[in-house]
C-alpha atoms as a PDB file:
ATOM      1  CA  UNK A   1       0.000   0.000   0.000  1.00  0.00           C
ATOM      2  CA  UNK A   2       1.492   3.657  -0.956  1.00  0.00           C
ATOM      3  CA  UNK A   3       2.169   5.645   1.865  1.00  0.00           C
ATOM      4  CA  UNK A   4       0.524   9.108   1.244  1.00  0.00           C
ATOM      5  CA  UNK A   5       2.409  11.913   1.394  1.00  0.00           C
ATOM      6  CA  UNK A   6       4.159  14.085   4.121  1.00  0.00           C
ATOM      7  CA  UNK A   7       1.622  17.439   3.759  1.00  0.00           C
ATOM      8  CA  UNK A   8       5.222  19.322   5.317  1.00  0.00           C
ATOM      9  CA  UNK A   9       7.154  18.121   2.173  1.00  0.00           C
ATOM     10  CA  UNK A  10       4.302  18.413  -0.064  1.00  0.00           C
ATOM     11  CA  UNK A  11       4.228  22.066   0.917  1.00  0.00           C
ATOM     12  CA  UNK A  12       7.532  23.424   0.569  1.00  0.00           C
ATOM     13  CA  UNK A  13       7.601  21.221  -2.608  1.00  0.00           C
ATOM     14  CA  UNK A  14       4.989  23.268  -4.058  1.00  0.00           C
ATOM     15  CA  UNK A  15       6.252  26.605  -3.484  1.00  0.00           C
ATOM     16  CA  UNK A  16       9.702  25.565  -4.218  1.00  0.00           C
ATOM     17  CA  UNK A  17       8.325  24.338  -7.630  1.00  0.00           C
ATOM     18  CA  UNK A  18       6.955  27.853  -8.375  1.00  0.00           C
ATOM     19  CA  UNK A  19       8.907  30.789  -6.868  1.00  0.00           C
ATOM     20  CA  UNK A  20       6.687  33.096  -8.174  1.00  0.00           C
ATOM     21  CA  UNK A  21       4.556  31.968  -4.690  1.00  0.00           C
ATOM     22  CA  UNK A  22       6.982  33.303  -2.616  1.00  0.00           C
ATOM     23  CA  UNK A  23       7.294  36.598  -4.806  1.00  0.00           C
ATOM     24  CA  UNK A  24       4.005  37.218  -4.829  1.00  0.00           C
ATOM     25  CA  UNK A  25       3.772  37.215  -0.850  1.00  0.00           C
ATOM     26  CA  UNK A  26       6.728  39.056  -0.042  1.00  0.00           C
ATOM     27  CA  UNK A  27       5.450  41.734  -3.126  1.00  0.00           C
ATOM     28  CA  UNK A  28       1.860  42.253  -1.150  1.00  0.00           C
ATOM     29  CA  UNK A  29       3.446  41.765   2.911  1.00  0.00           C
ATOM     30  CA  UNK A  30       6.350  44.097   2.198  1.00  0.00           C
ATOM     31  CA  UNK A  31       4.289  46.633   0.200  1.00  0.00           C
ATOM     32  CA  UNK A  32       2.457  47.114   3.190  1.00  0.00           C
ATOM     33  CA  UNK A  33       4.968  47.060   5.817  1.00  0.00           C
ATOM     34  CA  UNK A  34       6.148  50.756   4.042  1.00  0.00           C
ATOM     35  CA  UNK A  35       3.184  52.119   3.659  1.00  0.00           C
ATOM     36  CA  UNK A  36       2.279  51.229   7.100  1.00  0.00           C
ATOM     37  CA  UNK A  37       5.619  52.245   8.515  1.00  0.00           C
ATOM     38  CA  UNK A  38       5.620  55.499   5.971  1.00  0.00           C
ATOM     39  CA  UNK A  39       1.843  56.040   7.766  1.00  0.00           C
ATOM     40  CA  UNK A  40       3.422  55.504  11.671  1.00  0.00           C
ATOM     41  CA  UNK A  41       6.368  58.253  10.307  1.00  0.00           C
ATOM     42  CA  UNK A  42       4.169  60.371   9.138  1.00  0.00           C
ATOM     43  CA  UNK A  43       1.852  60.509  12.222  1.00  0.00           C
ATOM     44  CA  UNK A  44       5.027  61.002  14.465  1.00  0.00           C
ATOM     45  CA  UNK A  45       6.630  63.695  12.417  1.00  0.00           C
ATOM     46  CA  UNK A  46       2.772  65.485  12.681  1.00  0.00           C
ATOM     47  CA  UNK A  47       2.668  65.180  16.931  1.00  0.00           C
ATOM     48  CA  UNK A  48       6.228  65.757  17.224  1.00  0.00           C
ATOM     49  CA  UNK A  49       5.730  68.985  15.388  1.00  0.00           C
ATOM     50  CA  UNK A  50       3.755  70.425  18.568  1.00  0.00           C
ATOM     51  CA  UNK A  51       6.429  69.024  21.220  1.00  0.00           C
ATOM     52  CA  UNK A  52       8.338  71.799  22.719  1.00  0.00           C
ATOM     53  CA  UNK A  53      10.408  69.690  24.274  1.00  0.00           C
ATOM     54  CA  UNK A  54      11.742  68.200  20.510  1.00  0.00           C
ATOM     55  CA  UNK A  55      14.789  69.792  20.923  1.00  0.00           C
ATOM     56  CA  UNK A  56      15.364  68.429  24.395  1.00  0.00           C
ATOM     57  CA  UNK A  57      14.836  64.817  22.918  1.00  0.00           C
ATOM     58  CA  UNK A  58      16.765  65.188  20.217  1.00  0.00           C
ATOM     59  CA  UNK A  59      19.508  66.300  22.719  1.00  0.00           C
ATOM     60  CA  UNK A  60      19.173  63.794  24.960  1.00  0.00           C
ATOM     61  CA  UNK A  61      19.169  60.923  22.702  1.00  0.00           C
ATOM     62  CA  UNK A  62      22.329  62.347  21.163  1.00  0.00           C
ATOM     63  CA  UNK A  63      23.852  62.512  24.909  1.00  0.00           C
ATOM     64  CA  UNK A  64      21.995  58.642  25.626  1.00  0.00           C
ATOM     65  CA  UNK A  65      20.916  60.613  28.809  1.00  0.00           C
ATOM     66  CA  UNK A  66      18.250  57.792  29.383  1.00  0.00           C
ATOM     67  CA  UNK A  67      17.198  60.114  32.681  1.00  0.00           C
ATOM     68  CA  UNK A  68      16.157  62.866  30.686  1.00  0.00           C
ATOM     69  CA  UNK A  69      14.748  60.890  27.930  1.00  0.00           C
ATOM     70  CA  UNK A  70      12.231  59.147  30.511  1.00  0.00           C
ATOM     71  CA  UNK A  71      11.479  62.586  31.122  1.00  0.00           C
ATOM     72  CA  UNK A  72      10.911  64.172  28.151  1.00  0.00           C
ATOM     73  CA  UNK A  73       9.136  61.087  26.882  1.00  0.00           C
ATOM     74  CA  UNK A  74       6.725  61.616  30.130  1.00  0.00           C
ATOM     75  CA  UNK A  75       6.286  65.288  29.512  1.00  0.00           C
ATOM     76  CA  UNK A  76       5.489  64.628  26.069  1.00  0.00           C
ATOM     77  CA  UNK A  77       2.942  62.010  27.119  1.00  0.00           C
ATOM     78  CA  UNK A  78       0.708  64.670  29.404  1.00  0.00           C
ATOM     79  CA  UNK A  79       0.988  66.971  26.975  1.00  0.00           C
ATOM     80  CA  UNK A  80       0.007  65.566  23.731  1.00  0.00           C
ATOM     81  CA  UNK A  81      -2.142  62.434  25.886  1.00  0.00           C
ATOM     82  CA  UNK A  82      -5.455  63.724  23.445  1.00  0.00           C
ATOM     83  CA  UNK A  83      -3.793  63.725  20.406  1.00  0.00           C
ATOM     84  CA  UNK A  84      -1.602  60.402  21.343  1.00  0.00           C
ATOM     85  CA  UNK A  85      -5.338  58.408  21.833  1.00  0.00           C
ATOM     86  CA  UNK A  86      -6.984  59.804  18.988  1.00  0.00           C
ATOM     87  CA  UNK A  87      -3.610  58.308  17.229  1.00  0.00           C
ATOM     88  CA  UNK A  88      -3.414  55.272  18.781  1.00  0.00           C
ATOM     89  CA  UNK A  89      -7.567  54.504  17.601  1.00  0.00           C
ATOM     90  CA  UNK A  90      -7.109  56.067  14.348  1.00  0.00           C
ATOM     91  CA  UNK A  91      -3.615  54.968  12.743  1.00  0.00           C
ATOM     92  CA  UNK A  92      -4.036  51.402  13.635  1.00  0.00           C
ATOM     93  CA  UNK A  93      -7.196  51.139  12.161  1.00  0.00           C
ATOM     94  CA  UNK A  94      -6.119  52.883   8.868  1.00  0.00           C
ATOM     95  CA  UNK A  95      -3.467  50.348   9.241  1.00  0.00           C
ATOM     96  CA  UNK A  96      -5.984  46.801   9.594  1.00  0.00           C
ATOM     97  CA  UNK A  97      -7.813  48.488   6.236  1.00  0.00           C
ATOM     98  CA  UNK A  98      -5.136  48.338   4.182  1.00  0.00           C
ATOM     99  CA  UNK A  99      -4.065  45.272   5.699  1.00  0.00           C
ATOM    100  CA  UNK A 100      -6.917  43.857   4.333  1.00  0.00           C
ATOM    101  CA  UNK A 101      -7.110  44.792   0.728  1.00  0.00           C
ATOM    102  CA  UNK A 102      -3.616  43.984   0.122  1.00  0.00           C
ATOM    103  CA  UNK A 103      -3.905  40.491   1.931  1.00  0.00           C
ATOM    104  CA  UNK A 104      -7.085  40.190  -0.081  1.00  0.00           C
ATOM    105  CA  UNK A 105      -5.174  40.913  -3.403  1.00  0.00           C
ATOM    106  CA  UNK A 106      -2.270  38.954  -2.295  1.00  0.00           C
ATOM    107  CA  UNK A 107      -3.581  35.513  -0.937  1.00  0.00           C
ATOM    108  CA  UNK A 108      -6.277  35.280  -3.885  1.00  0.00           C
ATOM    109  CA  UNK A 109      -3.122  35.408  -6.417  1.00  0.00           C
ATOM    110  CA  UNK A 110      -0.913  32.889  -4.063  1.00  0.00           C
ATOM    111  CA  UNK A 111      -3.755  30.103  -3.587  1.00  0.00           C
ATOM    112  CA  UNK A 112      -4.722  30.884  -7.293  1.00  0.00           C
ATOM    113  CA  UNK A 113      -1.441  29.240  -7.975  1.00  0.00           C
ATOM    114  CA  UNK A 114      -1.086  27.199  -5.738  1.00  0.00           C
ATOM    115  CA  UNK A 115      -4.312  25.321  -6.246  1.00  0.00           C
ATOM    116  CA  UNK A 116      -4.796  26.016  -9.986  1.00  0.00           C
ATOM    117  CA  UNK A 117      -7.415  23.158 -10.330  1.00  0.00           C
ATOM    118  CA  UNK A 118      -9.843  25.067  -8.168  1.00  0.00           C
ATOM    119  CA  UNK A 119     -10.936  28.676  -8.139  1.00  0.00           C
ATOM    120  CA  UNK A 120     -10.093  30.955  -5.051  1.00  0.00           C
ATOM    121  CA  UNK A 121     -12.400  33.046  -3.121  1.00  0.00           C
ATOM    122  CA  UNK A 122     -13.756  35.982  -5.338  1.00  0.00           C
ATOM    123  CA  UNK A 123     -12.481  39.423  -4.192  1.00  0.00           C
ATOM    124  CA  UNK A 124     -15.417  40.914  -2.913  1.00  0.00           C
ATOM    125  CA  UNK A 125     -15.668  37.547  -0.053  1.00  0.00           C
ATOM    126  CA  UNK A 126     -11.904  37.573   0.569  1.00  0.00           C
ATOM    127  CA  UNK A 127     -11.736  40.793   1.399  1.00  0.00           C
ATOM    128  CA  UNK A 128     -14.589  40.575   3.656  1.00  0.00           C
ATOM    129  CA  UNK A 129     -12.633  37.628   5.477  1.00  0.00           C
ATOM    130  CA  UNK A 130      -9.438  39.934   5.189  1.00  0.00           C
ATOM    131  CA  UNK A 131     -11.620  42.410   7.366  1.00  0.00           C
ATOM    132  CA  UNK A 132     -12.742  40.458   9.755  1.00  0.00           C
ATOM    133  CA  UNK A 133      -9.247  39.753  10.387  1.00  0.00           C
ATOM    134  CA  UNK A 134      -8.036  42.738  10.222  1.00  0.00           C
ATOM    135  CA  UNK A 135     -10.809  44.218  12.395  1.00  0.00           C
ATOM    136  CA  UNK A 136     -10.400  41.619  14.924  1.00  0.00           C
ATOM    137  CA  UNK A 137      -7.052  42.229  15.258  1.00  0.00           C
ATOM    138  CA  UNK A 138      -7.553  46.026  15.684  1.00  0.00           C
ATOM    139  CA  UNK A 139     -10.489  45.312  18.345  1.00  0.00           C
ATOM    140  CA  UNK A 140      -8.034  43.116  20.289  1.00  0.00           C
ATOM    141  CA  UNK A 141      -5.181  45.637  20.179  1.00  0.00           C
ATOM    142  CA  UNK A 142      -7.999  48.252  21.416  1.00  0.00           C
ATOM    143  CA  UNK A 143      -9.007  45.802  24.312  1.00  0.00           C
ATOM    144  CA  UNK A 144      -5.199  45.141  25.509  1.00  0.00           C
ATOM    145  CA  UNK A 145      -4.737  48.999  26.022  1.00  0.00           C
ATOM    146  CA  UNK A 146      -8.056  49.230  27.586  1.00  0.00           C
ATOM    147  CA  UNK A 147      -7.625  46.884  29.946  1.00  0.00           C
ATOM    148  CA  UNK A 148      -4.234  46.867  30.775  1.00  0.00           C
ATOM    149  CA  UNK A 149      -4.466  50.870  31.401  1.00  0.00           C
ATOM    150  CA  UNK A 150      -6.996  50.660  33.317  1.00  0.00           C
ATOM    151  CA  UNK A 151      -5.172  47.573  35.521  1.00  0.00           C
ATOM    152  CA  UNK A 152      -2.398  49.860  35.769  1.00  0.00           C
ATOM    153  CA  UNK A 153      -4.649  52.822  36.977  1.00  0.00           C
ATOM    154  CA  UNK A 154      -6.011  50.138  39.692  1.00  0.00           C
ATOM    155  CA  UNK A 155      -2.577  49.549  40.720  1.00  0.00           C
ATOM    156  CA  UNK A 156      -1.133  53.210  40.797  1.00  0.00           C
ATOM    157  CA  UNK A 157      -4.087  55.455  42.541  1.00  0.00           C
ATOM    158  CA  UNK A 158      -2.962  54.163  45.711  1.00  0.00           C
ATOM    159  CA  UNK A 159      -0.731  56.017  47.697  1.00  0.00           C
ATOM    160  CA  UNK A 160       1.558  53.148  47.301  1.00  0.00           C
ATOM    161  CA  UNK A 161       1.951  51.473  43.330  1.00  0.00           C
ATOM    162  CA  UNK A 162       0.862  47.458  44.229  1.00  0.00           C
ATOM    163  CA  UNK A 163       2.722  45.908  41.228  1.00  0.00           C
ATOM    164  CA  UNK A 164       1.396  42.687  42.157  1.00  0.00           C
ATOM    165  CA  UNK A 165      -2.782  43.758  41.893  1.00  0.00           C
ATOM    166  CA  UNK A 166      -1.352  44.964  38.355  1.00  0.00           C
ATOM    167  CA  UNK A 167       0.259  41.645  37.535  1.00  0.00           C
ATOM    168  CA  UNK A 168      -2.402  39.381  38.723  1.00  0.00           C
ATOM    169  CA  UNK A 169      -5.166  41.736  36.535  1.00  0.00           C
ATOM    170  CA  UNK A 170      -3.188  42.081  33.739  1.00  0.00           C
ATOM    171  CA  UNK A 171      -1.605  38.618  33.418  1.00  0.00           C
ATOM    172  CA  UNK A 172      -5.471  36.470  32.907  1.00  0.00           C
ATOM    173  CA  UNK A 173      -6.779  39.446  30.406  1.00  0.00           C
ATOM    174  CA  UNK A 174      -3.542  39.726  28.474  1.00  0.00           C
ATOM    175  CA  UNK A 175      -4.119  35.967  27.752  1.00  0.00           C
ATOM    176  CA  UNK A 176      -7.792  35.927  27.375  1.00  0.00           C
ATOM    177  CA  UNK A 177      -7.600  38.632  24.729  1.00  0.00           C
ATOM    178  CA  UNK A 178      -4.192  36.867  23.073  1.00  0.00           C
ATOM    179  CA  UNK A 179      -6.055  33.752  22.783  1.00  0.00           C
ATOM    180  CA  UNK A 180      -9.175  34.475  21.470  1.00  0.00           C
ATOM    181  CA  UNK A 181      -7.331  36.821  19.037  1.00  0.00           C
ATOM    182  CA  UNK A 182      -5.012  33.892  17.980  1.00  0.00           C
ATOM    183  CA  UNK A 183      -7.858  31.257  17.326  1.00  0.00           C
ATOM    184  CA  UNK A 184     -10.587  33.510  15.939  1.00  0.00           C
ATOM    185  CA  UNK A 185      -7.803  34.787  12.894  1.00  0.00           C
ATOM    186  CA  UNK A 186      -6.899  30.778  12.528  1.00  0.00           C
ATOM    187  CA  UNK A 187     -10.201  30.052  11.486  1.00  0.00           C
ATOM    188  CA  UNK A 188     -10.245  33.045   9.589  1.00  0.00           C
ATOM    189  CA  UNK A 189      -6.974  32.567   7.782  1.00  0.00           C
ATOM    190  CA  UNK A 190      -8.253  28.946   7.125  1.00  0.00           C
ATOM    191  CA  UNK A 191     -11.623  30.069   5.284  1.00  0.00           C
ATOM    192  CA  UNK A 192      -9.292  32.399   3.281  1.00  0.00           C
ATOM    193  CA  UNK A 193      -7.188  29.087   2.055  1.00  0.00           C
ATOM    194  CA  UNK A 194     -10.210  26.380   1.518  1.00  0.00           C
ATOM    195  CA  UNK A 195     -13.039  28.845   0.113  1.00  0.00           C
ATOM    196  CA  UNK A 196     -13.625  28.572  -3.463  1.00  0.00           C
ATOM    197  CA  UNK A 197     -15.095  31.229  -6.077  1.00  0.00           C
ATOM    198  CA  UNK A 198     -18.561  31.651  -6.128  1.00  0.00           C
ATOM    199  CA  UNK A 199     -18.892  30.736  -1.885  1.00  0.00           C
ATOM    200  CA  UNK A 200     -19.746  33.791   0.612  1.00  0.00           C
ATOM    201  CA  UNK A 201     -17.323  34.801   3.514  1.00  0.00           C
ATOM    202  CA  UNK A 202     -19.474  33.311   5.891  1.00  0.00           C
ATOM    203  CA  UNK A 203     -19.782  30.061   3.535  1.00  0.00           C
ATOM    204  CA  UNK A 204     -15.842  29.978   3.198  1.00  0.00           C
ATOM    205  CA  UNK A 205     -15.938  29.720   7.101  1.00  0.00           C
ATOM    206  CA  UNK A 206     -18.621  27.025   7.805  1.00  0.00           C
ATOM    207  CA  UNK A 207     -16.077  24.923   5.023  1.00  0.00           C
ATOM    208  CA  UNK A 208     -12.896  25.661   6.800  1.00  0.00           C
ATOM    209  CA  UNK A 209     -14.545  24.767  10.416  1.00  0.00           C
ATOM    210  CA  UNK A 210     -15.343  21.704   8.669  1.00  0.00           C
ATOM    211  CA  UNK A 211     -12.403  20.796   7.160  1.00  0.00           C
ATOM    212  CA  UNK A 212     -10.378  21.522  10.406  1.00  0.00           C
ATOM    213  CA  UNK A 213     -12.649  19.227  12.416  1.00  0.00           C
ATOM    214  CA  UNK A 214     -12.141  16.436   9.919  1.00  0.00           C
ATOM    215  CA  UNK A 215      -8.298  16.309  10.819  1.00  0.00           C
ATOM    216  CA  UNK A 216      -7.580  18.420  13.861  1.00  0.00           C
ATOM    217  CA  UNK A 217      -4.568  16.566  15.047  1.00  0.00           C
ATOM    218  CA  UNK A 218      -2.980  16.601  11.467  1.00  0.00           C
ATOM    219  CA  UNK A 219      -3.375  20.564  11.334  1.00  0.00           C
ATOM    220  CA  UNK A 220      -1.917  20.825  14.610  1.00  0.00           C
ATOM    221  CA  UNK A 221       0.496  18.649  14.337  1.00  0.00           C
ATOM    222  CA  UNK A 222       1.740  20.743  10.669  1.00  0.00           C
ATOM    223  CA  UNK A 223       1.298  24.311  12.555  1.00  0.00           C
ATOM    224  CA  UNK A 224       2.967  23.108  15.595  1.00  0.00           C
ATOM    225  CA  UNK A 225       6.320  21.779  12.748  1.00  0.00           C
ATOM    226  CA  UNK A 226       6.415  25.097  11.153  1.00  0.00           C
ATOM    227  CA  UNK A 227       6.085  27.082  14.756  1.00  0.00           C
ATOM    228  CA  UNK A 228       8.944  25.008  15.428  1.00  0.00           C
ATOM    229  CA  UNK A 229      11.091  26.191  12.444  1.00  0.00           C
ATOM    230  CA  UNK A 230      10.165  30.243  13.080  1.00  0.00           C
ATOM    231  CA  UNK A 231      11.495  29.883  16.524  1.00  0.00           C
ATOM    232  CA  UNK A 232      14.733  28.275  15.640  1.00  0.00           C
ATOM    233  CA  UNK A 233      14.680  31.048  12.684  1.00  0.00           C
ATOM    234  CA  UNK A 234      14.083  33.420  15.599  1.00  0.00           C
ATOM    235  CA  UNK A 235      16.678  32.329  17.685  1.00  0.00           C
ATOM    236  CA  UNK A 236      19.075  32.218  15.007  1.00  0.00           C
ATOM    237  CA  UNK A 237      18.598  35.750  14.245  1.00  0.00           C
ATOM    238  CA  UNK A 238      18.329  37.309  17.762  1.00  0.00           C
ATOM    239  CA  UNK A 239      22.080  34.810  18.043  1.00  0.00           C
ATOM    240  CA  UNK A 240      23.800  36.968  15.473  1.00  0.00           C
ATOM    241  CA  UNK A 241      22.317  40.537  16.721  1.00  0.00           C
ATOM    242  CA  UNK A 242      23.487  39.172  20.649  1.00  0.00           C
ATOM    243  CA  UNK A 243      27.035  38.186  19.212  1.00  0.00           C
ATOM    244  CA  UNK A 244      28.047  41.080  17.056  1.00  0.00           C
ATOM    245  CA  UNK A 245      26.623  43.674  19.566  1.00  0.00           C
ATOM    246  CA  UNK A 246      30.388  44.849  20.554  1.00  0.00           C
ATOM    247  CA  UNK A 247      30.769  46.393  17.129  1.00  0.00           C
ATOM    248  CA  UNK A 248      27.786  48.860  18.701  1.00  0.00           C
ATOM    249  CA  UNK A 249      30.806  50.314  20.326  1.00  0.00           C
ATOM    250  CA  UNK A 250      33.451  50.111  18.200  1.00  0.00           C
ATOM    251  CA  UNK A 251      30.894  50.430  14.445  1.00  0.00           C
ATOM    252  CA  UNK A 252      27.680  51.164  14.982  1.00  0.00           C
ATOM    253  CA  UNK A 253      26.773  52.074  11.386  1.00  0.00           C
ATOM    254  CA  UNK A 254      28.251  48.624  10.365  1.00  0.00           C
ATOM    255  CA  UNK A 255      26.209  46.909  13.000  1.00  0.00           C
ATOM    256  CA  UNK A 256      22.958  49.276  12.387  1.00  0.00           C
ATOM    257  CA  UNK A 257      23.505  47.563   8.835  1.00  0.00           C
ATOM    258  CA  UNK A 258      24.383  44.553   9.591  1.00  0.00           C
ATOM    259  CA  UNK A 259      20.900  44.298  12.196  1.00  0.00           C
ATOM    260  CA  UNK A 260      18.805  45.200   9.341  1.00  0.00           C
ATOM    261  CA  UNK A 261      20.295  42.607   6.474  1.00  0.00           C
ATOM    262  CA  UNK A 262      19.601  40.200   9.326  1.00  0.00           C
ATOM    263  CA  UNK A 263      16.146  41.007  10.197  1.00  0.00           C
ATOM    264  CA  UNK A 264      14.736  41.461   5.871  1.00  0.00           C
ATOM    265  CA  UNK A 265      16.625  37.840   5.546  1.00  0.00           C
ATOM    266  CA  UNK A 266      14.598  36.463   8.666  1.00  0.00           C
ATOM    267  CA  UNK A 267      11.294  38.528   7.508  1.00  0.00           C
ATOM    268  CA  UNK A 268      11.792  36.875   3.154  1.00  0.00           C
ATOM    269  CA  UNK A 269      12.208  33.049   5.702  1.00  0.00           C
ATOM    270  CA  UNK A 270       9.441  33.512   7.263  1.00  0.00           C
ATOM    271  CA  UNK A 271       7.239  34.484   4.993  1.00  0.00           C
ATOM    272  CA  UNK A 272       8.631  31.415   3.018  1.00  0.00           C
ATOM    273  CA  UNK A 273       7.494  29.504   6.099  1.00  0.00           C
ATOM    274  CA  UNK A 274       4.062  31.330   5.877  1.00  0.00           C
ATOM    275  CA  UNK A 275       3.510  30.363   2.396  1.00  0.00           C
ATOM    276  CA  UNK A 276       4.965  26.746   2.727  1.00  0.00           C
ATOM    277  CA  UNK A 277       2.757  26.164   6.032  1.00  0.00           C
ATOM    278  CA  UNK A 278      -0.511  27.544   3.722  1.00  0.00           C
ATOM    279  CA  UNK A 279       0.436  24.857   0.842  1.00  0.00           C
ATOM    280  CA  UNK A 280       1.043  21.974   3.449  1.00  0.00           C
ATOM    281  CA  UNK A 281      -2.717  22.873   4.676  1.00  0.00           C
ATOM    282  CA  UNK A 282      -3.659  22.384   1.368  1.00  0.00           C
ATOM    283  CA  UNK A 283      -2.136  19.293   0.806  1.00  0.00           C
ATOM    284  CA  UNK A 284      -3.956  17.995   4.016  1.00  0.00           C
ATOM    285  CA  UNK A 285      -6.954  19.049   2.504  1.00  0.00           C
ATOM    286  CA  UNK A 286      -6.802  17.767  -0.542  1.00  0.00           C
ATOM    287  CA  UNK A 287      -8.545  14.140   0.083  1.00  0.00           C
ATOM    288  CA  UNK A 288     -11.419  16.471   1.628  1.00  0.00           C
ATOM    289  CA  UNK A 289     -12.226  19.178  -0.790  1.00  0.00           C
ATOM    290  CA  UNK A 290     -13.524  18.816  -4.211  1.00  0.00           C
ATOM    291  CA  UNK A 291     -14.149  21.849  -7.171  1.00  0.00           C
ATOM    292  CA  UNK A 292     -17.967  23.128  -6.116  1.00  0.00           C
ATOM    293  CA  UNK A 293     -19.902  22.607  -9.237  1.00  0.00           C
ATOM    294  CA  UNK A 294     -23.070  23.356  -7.752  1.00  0.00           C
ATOM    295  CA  UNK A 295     -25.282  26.648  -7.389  1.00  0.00           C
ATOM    296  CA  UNK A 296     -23.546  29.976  -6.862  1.00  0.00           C
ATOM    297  CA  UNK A 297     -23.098  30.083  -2.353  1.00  0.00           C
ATOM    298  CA  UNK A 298     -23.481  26.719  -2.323  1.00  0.00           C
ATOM    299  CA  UNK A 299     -21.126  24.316   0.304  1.00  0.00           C
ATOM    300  CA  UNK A 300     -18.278  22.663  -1.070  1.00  0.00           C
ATOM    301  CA  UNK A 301     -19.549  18.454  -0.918  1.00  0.00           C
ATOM    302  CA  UNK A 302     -16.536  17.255   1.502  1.00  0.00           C
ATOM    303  CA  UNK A 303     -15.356  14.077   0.212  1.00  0.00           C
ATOM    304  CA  UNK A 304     -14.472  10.863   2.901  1.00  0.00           C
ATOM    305  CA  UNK A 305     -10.761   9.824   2.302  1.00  0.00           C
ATOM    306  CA  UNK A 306      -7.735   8.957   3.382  1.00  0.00           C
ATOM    307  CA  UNK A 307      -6.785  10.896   6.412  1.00  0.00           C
ATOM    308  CA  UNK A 308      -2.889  11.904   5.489  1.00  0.00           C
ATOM    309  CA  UNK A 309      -0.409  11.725   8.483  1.00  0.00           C
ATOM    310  CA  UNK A 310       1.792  14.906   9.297  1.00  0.00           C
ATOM    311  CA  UNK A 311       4.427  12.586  10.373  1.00  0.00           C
END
């Protein structure tokens, strides 16, 4: 009896087989990392422009007076605290928009490709997944800051700070919030790689849950493998920025370069890993899912097959 394939292999196989995968997601992720970064700039340049104290910053971070940056960094906070929330609401969710049209563009080209025999999610329904997650991730952001601000405002309006009442708040909400954020965009992201033209965002979903059900321990088992490989990437990285960090000293422009060659090559790997970990998820999915040929909306039939083993 043939031994199916290893949906890891399978994956990295497939993208491997057509780098044009891999361009396409670093063209759409990067595009948006400098807008988004061009968009944080820009709002920083606006605030800072109505800091008095600019000069004093700019003085002290010459000097590395940390003392007087805390300062001026506190300063800056009461002054500008209206403009700094408005900013903190506004830019991030400027941000999850554009998030999501670009992701929408971007993952209907990549599972276009990589799953030529079936169509992808029309526009108008991945971008309406794309939004949700977007959204959701905004919404969560906007609940950490809530919450943990007003933990820390629990702990401080004492006469004396309790930094424990702050951890033991902060700790069970941080979580709650981190894991609801993390599951909710997993299903999300999955209904974004199974749905098929023609199906509604909320269709796309219902097929995803279902697939996932189907073979929970293999899709656990293949995200937990690729977690696995970002770390090590991770660790590698944060290695050679730990090692070299004498040349801060003795070259700092040298080691200001050499920290950012580092991080684009561990940003182009991981999204490698992104993209591989999306095709292995197809590959597990492939005994499961067939090409919907009935009415516009309607379910994808889910086949009964082979279940294929991660290890």
């Amino acid at each position: 009896m043939d031994r199916p394939p290893n949906p890891i292999s399978s994956g990295f196989r497939a993208v491997l087989r057509d780098p044009v995968i891999f361009l396409l997601e670093i063209l759409w992720r990067w595009s948006f990392a400098i807008v988004a970064l061009f968009l944080i700039f820009a709002t920083g340049l606006i605030l800072s422009g109505s800091v008095p104290e600019a000069d004093s910053f700019a003085a002290a971070w010459r000097t590395q007076d940390f003392q007087l940056l805390g300062f001026v960094a506190a300063n800056t906070v009461i002054l500008l605290w209206k403009k700094l929330i408005i900013a903190a609401v506004i830019v991030p969710f400027l941000i999850a928009i554009l998030w999501s049209i670009l992701a929408a563009l971007g993952r209907g080209l990549t599972i276009r490709r990589l799953r030529p025999a079936i169509a992808p999610l029309g526009f108008r329904s991945m971008l309406g997944l794309q939004l949700w997650r977007g959204l959701l991730a905004w919404f969560c952001m906007m609940a950490l800051l809530i919450a943990v601000g007003g933990e820390a405002y629990l702990a401080i309006r004492r006469s004396k700070p309790d930094l424990f009442l702050f951890y033991q708040l902060a700790l069970p909400s941080v979580l709650l919030i981190t894991i609801f954020w993390l599951v909710t965009n997993w299903f999300l992201t999955m209904a974004s790689i199974f749905g098929q033209s023609g199906q509604s965002s909320y269709r796309a979903f219902r097929q995803g849950r279902q697939i996932v059900r189907r073979q929970r321990a293999d899709f656990a088992g293949t995200g937990f493998i690729f977690l696995l490989f970002r770390i090590v990437l991770l660790l590698i990285a944060v290695s050679i920025c730990g090692l070299t960090s004498s040349m801060m000293a003795s070259s700092p422009q040298t080691y200001a370069v050499l920290v950012a060659v580092v991080a684009l090559v561990y940003f182009a790997v991981s999204d490698f890993l992104y993209i591989s970990r999306m095709a292995s998820y197809l590959a597990l999915a492939s005994v499961y899912i067939e090409p919907a040929e009935a009415k516009p909306n309607s379910p994808v039939p889910i086949t009964t097959g082979r279940k294929i083993s991660t290890l």
